[in-house]
N, C-alpha and C. Protein backbone atom coordinates (compact mmCIF):
# COMPACT_ATOMS: atom_id res chain seq x y z
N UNK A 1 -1.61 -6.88 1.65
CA UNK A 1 -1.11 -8.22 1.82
C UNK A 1 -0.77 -8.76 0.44
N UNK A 2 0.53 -9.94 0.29
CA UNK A 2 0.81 -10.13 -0.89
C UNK A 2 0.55 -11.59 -0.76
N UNK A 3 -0.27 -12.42 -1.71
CA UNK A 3 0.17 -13.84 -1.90
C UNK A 3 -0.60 -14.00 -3.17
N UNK A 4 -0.56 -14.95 -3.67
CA UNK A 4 -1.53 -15.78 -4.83
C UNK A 4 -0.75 -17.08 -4.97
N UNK A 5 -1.35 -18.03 -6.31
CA UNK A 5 -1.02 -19.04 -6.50
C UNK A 5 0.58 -19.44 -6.74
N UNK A 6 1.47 -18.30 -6.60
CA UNK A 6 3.04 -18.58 -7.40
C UNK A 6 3.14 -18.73 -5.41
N UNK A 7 2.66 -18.78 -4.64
CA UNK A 7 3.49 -18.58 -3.00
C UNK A 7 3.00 -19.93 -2.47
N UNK A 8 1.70 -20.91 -3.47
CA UNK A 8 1.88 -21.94 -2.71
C UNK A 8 2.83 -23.13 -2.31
N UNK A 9 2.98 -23.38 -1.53
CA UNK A 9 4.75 -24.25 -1.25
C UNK A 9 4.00 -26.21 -0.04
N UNK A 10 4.49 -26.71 -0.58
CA UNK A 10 4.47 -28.17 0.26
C UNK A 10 5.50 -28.57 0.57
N UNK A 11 5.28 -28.66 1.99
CA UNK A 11 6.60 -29.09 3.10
C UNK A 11 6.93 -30.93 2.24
N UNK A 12 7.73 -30.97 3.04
CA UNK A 12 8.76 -32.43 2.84
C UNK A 12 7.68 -33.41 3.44
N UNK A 13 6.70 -32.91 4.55
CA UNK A 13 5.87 -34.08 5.11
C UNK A 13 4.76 -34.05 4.32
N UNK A 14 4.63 -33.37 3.22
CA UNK A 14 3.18 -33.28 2.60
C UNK A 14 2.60 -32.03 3.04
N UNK A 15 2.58 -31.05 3.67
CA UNK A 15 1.19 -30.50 4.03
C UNK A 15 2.10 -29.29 3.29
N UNK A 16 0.34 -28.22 2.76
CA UNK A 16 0.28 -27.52 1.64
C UNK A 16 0.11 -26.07 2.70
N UNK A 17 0.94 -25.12 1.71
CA UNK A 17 -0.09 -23.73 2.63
C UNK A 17 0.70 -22.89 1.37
N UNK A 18 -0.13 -21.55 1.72
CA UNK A 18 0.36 -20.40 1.27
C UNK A 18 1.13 -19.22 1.97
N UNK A 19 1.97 -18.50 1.29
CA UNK A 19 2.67 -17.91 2.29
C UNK A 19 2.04 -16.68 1.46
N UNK A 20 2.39 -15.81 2.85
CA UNK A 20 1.94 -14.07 2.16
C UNK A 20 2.83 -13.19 2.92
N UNK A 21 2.93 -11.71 2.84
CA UNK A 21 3.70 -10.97 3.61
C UNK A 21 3.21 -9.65 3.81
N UNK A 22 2.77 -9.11 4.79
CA UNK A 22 1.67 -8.22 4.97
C UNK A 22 2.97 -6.82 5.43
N UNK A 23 2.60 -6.46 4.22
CA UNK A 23 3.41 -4.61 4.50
C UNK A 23 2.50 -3.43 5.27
N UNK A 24 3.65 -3.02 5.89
CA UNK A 24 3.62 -1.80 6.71
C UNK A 24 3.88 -0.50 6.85
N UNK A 25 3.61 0.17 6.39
CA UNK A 25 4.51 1.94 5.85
C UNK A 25 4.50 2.47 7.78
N UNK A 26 5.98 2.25 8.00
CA UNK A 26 5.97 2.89 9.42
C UNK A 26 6.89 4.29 9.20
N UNK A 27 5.62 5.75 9.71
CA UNK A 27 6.06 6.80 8.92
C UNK A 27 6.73 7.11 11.11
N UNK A 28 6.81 6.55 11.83
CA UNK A 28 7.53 6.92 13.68
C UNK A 28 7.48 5.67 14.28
N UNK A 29 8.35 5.59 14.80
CA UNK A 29 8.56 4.75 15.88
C UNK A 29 9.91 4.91 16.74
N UNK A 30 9.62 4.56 17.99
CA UNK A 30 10.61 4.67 18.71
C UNK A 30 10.51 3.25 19.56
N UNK A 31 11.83 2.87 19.77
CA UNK A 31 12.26 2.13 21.09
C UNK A 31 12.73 0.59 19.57
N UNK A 32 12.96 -0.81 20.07
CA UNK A 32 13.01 -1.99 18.76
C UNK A 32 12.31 -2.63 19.05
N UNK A 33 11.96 -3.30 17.65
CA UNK A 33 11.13 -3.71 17.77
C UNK A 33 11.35 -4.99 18.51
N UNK A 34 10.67 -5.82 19.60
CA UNK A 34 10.86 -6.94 20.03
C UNK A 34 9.83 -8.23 19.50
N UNK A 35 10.34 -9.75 18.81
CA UNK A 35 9.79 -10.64 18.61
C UNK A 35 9.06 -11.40 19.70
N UNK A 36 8.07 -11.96 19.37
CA UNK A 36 7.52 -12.90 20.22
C UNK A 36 8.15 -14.32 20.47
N UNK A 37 8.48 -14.75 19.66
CA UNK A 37 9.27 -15.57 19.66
C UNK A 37 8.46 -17.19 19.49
N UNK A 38 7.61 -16.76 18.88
CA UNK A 38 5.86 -17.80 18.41
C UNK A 38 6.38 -17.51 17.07
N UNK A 39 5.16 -16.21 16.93
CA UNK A 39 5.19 -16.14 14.96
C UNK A 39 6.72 -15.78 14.42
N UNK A 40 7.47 -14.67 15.17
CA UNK A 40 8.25 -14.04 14.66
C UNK A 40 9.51 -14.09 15.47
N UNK A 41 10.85 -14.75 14.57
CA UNK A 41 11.63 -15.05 15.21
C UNK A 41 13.06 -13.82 15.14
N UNK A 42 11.93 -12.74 14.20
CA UNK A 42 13.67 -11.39 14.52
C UNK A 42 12.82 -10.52 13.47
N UNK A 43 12.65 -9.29 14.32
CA UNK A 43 11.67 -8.27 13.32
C UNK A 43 13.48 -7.23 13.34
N UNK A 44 12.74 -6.69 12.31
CA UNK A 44 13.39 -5.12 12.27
C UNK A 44 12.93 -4.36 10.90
N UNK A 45 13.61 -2.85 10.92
CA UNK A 45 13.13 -1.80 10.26
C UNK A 45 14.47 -1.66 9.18
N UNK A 46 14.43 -1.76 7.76
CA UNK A 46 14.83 -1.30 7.35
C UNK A 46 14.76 -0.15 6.14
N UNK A 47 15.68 0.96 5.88
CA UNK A 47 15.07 2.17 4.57
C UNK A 47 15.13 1.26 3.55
N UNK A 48 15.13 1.92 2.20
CA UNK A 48 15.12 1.63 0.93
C UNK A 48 16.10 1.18 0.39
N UNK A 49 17.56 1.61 1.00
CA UNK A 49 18.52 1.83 0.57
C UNK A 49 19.50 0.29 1.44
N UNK A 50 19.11 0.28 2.56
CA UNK A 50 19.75 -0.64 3.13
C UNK A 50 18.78 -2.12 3.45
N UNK A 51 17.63 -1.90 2.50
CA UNK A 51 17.18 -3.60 2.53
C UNK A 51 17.78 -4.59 2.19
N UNK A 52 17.70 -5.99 2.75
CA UNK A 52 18.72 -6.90 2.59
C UNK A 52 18.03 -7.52 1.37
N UNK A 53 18.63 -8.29 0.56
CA UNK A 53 18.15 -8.69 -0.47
C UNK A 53 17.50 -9.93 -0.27
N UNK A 54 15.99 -9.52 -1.00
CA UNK A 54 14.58 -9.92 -0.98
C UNK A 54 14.44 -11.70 -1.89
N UNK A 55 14.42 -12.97 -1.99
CA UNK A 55 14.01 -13.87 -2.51
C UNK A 55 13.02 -14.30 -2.27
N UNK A 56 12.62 -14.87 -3.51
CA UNK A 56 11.35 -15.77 -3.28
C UNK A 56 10.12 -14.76 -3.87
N UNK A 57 8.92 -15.34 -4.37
CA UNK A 57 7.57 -14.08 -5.22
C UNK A 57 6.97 -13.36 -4.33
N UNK A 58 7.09 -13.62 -2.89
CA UNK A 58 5.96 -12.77 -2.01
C UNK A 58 7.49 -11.52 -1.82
N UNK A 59 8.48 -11.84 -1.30
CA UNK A 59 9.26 -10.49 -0.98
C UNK A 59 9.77 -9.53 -1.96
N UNK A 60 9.63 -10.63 -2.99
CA UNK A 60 10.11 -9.95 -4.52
C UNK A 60 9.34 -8.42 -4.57
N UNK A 61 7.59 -9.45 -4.58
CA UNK A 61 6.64 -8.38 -5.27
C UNK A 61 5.93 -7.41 -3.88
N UNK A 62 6.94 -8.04 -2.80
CA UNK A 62 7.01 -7.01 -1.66
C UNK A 62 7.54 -5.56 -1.79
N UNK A 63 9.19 -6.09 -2.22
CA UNK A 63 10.13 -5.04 -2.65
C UNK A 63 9.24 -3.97 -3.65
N UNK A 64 8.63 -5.02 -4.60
CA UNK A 64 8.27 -3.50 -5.83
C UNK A 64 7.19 -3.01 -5.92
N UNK A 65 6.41 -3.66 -4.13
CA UNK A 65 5.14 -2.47 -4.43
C UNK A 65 5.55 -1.41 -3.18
N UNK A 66 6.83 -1.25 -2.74
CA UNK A 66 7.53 -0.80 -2.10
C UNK A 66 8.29 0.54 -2.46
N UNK A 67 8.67 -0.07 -4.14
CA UNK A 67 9.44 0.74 -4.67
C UNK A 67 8.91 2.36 -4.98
């Protein structure tokens, strides 16, 4: 899991949180993945080569413990 003090963020109404982004090494899978449509509003799988480009410190230091 990635977060620390550079991911804490405060909404426009005041309230504080931290964000994090919990990696997954998926070595099979079959069928797509489907969202719940609660936490996650559009999953998918991408290689190394065709990740979309990553912003912000949690996907950043997502990408390069990735790399």
């Amino acid at each position: 899991m990635i977060s620390g003090p550079d991911t804490h963020r405060r909404s426009p109404n005041g309230d504080e949180f931290y964000t994090y982004t919990a990696l997954y090494r998926v070595t099979a899978w079959s069928g797509t993945p489907e969202p719940d449509s609660v936490e996650f509003a559009a999953l998918a799988f991408f290689d190394r080569a065709t990740l979309p480009t990553l912003g912000g410190p949690v996907t950043r230091r997502a990408a390069e413990a990735n790399a």
